[in-house]
N, C-alpha and C. Protein backbone atom coordinates (compact mmCIF):
# COMPACT_ATOMS: atom_id res chain seq x y z
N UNK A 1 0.85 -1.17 0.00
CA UNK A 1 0.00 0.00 0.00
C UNK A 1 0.90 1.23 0.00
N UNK A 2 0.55 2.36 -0.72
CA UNK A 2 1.39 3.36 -1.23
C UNK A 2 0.80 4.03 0.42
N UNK A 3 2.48 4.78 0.61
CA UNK A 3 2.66 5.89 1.63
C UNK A 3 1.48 6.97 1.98
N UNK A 4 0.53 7.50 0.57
CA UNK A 4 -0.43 8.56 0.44
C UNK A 4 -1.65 7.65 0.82
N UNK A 5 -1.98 6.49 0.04
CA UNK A 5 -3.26 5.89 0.75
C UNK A 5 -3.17 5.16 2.75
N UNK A 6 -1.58 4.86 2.45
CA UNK A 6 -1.79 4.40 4.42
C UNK A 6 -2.62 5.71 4.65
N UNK A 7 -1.58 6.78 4.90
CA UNK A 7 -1.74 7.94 4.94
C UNK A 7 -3.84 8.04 5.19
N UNK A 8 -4.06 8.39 4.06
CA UNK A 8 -5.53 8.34 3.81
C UNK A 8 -6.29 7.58 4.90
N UNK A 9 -5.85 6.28 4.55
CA UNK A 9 -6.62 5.81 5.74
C UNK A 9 -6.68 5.81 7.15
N UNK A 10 -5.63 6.19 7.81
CA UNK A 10 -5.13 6.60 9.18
C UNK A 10 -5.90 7.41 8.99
N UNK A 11 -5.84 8.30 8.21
CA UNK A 11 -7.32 10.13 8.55
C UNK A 11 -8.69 9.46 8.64
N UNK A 12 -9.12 8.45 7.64
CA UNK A 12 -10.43 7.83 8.01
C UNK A 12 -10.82 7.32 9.45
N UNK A 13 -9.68 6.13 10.41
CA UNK A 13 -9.95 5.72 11.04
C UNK A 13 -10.00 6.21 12.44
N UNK A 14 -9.11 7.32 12.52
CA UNK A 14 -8.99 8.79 13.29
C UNK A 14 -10.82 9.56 13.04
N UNK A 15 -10.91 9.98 11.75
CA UNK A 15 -12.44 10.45 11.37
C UNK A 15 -13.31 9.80 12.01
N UNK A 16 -13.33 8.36 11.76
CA UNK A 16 -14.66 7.70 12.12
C UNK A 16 -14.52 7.82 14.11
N UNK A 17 -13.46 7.37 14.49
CA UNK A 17 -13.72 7.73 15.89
C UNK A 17 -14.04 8.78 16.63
N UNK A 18 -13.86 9.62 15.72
CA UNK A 18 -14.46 11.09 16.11
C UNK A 18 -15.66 11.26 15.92
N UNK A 19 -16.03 10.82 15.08
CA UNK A 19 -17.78 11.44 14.34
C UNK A 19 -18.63 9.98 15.41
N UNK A 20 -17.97 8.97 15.29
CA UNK A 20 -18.74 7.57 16.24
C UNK A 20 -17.91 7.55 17.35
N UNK A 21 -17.57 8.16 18.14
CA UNK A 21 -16.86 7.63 19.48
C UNK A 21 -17.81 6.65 20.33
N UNK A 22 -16.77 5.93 20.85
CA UNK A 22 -16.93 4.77 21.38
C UNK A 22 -16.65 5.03 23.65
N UNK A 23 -17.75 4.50 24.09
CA UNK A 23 -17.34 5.41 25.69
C UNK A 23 -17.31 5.93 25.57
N UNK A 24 -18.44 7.23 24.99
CA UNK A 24 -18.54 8.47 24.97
C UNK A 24 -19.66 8.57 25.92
N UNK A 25 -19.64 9.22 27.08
CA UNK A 25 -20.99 9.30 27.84
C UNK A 25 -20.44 9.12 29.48
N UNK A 26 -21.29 9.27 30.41
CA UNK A 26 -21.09 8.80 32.16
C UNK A 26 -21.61 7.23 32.34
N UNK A 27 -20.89 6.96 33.51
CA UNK A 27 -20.90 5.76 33.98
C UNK A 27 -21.73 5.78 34.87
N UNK A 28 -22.35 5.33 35.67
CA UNK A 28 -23.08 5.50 36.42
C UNK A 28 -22.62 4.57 38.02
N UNK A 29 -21.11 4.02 37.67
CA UNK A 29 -20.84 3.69 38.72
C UNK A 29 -19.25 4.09 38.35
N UNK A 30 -18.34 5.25 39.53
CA UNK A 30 -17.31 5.21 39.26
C UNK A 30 -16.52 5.70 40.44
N UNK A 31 -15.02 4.98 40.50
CA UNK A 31 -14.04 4.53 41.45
C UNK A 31 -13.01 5.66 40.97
N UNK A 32 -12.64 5.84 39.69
CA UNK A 32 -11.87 7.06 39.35
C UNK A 32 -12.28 8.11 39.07
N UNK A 33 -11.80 9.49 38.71
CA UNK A 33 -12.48 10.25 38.04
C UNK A 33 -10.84 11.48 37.74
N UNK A 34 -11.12 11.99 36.24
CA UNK A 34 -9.93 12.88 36.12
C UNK A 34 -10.76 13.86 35.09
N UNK A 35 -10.66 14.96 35.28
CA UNK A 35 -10.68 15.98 34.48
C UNK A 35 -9.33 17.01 34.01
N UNK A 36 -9.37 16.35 32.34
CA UNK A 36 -8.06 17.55 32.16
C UNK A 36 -8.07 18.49 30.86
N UNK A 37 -7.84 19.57 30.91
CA UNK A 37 -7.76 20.03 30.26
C UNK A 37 -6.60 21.01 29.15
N UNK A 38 -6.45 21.33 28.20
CA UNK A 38 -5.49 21.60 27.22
C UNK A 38 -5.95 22.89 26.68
N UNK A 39 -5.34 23.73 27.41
CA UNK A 39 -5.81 25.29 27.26
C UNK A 39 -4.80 25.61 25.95
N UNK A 40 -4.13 25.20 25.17
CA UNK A 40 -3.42 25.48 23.95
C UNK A 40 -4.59 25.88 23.12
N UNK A 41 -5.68 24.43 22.81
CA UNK A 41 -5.97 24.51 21.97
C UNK A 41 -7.73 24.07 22.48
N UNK A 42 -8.02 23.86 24.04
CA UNK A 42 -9.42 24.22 24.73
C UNK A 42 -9.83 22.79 24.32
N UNK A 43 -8.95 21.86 24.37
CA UNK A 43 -9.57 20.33 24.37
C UNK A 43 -9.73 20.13 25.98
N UNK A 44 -10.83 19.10 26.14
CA UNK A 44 -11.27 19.03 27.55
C UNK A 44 -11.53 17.47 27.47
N UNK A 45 -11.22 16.95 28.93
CA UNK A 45 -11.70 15.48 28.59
C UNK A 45 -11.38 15.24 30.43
N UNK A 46 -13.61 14.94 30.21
CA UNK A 46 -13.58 14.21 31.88
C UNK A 46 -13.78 12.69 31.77
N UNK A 47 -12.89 11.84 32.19
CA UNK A 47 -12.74 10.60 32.34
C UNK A 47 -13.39 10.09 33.45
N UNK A 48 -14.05 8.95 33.53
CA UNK A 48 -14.59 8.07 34.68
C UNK A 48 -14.49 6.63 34.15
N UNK A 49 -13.55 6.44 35.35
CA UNK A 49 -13.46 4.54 35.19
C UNK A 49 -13.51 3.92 36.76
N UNK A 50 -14.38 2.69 36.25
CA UNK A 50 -14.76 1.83 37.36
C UNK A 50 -13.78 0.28 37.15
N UNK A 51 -13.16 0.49 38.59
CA UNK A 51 -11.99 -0.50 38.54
C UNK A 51 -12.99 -1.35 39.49
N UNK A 52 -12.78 -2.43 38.99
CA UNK A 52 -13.10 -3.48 40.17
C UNK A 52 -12.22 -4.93 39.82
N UNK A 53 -11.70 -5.60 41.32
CA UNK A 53 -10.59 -6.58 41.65
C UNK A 53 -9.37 -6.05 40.90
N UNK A 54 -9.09 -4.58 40.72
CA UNK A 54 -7.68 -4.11 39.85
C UNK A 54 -8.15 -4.41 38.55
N UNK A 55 -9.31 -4.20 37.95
CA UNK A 55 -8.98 -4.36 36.42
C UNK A 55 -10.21 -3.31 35.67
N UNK A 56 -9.80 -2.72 34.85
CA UNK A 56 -10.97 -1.79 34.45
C UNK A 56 -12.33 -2.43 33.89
N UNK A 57 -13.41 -2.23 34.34
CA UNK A 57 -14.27 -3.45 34.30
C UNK A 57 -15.54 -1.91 33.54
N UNK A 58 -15.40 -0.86 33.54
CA UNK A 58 -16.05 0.35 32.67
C UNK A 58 -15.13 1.51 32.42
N UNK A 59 -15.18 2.36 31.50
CA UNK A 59 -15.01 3.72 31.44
C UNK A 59 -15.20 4.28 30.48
N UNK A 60 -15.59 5.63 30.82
CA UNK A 60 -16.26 6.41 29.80
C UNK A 60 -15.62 8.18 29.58
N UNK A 61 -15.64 9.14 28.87
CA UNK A 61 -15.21 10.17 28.98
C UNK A 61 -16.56 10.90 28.22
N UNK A 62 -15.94 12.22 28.40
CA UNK A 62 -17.26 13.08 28.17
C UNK A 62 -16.40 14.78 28.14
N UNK A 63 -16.45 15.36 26.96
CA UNK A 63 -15.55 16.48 26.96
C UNK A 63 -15.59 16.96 25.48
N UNK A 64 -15.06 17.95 25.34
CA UNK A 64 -14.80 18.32 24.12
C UNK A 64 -13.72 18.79 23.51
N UNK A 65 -13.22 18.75 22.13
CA UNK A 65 -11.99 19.19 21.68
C UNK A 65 -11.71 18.75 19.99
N UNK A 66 -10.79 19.00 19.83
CA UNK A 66 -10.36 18.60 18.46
C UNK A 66 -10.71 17.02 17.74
N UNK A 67 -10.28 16.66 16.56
CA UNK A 67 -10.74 15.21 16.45
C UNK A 67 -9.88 14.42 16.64
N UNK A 68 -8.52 15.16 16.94
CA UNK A 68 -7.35 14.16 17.61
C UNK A 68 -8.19 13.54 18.79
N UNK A 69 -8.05 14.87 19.40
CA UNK A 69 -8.36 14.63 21.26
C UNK A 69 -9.35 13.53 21.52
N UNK A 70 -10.79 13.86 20.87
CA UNK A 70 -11.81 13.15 20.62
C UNK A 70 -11.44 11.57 20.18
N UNK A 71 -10.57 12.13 19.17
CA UNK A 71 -10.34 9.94 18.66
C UNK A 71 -9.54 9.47 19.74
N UNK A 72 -8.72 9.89 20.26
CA UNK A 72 -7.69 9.45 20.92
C UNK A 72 -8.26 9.22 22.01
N UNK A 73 -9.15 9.89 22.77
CA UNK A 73 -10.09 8.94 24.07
C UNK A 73 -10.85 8.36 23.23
N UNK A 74 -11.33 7.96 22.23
CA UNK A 74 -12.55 7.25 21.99
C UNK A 74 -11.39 5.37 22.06
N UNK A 75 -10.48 5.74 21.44
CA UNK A 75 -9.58 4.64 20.93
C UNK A 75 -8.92 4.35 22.51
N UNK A 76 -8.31 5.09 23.10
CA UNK A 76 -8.17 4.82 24.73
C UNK A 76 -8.76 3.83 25.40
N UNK A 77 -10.01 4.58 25.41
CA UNK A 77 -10.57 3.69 26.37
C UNK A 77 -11.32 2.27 25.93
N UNK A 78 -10.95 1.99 24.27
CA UNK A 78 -11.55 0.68 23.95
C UNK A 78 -10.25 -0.01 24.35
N UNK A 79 -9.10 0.50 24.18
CA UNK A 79 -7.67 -0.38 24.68
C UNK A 79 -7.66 -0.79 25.99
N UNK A 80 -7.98 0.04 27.00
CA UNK A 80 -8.05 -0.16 28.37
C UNK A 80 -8.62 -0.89 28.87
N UNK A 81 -10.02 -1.02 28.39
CA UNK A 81 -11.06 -1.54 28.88
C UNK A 81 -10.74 -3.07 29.50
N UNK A 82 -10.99 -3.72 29.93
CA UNK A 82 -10.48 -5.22 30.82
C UNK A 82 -9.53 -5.66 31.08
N UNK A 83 -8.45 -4.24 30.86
CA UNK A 83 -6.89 -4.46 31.35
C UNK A 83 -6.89 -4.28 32.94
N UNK A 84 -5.87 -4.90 33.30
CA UNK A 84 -5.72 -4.16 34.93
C UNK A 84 -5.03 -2.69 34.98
N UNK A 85 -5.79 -2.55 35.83
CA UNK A 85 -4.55 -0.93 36.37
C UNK A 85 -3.00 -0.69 36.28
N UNK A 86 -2.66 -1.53 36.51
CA UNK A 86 -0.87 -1.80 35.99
C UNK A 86 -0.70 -1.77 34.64
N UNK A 87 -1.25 -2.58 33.78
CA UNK A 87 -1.23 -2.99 32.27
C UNK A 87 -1.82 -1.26 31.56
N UNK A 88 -2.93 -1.06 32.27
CA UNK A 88 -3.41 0.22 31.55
C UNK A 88 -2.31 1.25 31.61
N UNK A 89 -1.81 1.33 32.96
CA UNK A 89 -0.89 2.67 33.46
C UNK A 89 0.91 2.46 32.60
N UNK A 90 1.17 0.80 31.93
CA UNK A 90 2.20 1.01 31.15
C UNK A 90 1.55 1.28 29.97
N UNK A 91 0.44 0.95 29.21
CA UNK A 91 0.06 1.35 28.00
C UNK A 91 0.08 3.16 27.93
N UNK A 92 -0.48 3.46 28.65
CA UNK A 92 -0.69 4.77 28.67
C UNK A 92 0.76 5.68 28.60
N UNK A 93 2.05 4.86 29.40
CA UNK A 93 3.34 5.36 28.93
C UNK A 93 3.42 5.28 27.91
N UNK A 94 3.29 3.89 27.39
CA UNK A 94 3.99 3.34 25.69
C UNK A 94 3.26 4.70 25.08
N UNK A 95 2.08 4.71 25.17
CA UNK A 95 1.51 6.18 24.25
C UNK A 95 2.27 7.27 24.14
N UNK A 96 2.67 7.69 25.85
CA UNK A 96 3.15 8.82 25.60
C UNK A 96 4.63 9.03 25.38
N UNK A 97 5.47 7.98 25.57
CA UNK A 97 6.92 7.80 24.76
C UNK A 97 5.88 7.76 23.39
N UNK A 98 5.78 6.94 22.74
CA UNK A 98 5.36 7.02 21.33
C UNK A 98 5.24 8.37 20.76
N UNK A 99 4.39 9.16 21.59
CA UNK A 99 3.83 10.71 20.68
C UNK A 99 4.92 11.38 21.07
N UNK A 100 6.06 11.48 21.57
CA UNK A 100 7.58 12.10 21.95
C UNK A 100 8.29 11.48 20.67
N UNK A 101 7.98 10.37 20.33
CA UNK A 101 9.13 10.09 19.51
C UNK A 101 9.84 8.27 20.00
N UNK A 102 9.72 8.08 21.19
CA UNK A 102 10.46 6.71 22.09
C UNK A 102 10.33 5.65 21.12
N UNK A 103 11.14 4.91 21.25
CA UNK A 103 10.72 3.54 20.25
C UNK A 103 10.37 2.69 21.34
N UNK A 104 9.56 1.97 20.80
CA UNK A 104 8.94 0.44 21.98
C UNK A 104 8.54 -0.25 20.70
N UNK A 105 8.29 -1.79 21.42
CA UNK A 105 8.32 -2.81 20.51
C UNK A 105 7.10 -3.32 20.19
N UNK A 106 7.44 -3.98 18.97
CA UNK A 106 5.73 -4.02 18.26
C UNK A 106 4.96 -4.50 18.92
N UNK A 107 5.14 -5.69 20.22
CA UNK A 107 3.94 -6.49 21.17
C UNK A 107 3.68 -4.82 21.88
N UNK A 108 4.53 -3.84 22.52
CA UNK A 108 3.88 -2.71 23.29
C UNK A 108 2.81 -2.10 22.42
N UNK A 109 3.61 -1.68 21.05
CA UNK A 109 2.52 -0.57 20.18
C UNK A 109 1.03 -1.30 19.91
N UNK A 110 1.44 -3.12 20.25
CA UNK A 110 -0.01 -3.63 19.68
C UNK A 110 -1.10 -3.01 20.52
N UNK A 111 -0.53 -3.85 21.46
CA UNK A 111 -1.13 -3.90 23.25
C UNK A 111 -2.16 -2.14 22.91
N UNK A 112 -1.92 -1.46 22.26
CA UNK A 112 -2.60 0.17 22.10
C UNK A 112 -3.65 0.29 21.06
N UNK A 113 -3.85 -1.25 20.04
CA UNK A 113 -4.94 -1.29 19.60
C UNK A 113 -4.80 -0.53 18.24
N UNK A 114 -5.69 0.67 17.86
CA UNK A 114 -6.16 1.39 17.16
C UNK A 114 -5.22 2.54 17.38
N UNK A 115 -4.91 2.72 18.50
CA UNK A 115 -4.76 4.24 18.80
C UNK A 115 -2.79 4.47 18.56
N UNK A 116 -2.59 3.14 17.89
CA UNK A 116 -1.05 3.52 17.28
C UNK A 116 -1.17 4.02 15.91
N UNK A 117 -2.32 3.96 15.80
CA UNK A 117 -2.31 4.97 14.08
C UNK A 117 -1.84 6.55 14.48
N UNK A 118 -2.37 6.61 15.65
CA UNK A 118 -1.46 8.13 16.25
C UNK A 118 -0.19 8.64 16.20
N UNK A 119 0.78 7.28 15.86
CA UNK A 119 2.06 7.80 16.06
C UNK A 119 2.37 8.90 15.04
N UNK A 120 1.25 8.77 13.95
CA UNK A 120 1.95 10.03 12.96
C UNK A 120 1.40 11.42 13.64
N UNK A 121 1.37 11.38 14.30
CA UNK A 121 0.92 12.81 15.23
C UNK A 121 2.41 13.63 16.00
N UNK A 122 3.41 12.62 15.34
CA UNK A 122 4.92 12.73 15.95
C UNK A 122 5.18 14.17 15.20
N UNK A 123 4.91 14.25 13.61
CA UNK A 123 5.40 14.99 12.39
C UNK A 123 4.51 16.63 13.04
N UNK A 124 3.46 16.83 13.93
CA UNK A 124 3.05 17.77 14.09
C UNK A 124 3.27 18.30 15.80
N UNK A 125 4.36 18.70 16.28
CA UNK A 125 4.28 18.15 17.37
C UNK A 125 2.79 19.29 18.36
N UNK A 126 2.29 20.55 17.93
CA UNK A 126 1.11 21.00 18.43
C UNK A 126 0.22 20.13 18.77
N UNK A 127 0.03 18.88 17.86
CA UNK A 127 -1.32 18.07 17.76
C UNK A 127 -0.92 16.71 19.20
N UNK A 128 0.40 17.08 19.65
CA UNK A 128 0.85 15.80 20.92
C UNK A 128 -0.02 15.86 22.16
N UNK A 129 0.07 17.11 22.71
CA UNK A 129 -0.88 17.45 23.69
C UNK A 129 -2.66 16.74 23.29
N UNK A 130 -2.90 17.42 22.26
CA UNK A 130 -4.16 16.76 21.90
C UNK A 130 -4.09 15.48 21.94
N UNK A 131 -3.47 14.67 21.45
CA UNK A 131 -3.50 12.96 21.32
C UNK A 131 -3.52 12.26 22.64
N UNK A 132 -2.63 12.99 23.55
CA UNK A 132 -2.36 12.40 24.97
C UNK A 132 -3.11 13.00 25.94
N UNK A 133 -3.85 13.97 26.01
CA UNK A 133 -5.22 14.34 27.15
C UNK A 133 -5.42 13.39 27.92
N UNK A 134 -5.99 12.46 27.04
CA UNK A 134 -6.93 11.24 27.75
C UNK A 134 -5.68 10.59 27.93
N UNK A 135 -4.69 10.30 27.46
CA UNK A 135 -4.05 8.95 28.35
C UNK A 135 -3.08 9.33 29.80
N UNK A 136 -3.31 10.90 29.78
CA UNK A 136 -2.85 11.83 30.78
C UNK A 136 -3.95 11.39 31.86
N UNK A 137 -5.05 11.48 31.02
CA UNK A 137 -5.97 12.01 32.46
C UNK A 137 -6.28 10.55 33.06
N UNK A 138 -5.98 9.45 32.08
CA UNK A 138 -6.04 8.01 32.81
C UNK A 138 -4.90 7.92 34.02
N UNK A 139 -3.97 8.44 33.55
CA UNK A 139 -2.87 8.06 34.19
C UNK A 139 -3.15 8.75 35.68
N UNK A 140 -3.66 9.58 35.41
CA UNK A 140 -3.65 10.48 36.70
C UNK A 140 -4.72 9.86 37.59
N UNK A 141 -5.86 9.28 36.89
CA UNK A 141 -6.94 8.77 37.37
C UNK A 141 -6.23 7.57 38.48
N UNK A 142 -5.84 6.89 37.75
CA UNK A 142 -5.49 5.47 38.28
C UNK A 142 -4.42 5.64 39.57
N UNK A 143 -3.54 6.40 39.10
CA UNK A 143 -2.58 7.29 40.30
C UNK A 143 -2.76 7.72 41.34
N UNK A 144 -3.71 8.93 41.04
CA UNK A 144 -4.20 9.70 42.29
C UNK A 144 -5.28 8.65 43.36
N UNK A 145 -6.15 7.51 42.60
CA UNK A 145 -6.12 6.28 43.50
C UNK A 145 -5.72 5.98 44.13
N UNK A 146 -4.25 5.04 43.90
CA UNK A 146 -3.44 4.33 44.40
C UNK A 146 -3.23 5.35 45.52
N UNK A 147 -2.39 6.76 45.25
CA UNK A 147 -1.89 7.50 46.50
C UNK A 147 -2.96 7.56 47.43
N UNK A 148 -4.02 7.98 46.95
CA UNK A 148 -5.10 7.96 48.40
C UNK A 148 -5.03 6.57 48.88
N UNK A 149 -5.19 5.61 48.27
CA UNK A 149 -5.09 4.22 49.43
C UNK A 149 -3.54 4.13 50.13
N UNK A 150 -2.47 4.52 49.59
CA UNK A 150 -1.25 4.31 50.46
C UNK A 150 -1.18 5.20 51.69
N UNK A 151 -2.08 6.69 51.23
CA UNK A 151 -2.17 7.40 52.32
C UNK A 151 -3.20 7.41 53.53
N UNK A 152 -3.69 6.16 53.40
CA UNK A 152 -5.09 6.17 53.95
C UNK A 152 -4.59 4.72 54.73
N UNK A 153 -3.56 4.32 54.83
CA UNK A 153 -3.32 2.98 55.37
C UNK A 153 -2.57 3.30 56.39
């Protein structure tokens, strides 16, 4: 497949998650919660995920922004979804080495699903912030967890 049609189609499959996002909406039962926002360019993204026995068992976001931002949680949180909290919180690195530039290996970039069609988001670096919102605001989600239970023991 020629360089211009990959090309092409990475914009489709980016498109369609934007116009159909996937966990778009509230949960109605939730253990995390992160709101973050990207005053560059006024992308917003409130995350809610329900962990139960350590493994993400729902989550959903709800926010607005560009169609990076938008695909990139829509594609997020289908990756996450029935991973554990550990597994999610290295994926969510591999992402964000990836949109820097990091090399990781093809089982990591798999493990990310859909949302390694992003890496060409490297060539613009304005559009990085947008791509990584949501795997920011997971990270923080799952984090700021953990510290309240270590501090609470």
């Amino acid at each position: 497949m020629g360089l211009s049609k990959l090309n092409s189609l990475y914009r489709e499959v980016i498109l369609d998650y934007a116009d159909h996002p996937h966990n778009k909406g509230q949960l109605a039962t939730t253990t995390n919660a992160m709101t973050l926002h990207n005053p560059t360019c006024g992308d917003t993204i409130n995350l809610q995920v329900e962990v139960e026995d350590n493994k993400i068992k729902n989550i959903a976001y709800t926010g607005d922004g560009c169609t990076i931002s938008q695909a990139s949680a829509s594609m997020m949180t289908d990756a996450v979804k029935g991973k554990t909290t550990e597994e999610a919180l290295a994926m969510a690195k591999t992402f964000s080495d990836m949109a820097i530039g990091k090399e990781h290996s093809k089982a990591d970039l798999d493990q990310l699903g859909d949302a390694q069609i992003l890496t060409s988001i490297m060539e613009f670096p304005a559009r990085i912030k947008c791509a990584t919102l949501s795997w920011w605001a997971l990270q923080r989600a799952l984090l700021k967890d953990s510290k309240e239970e270590e501090n609470n023991e």
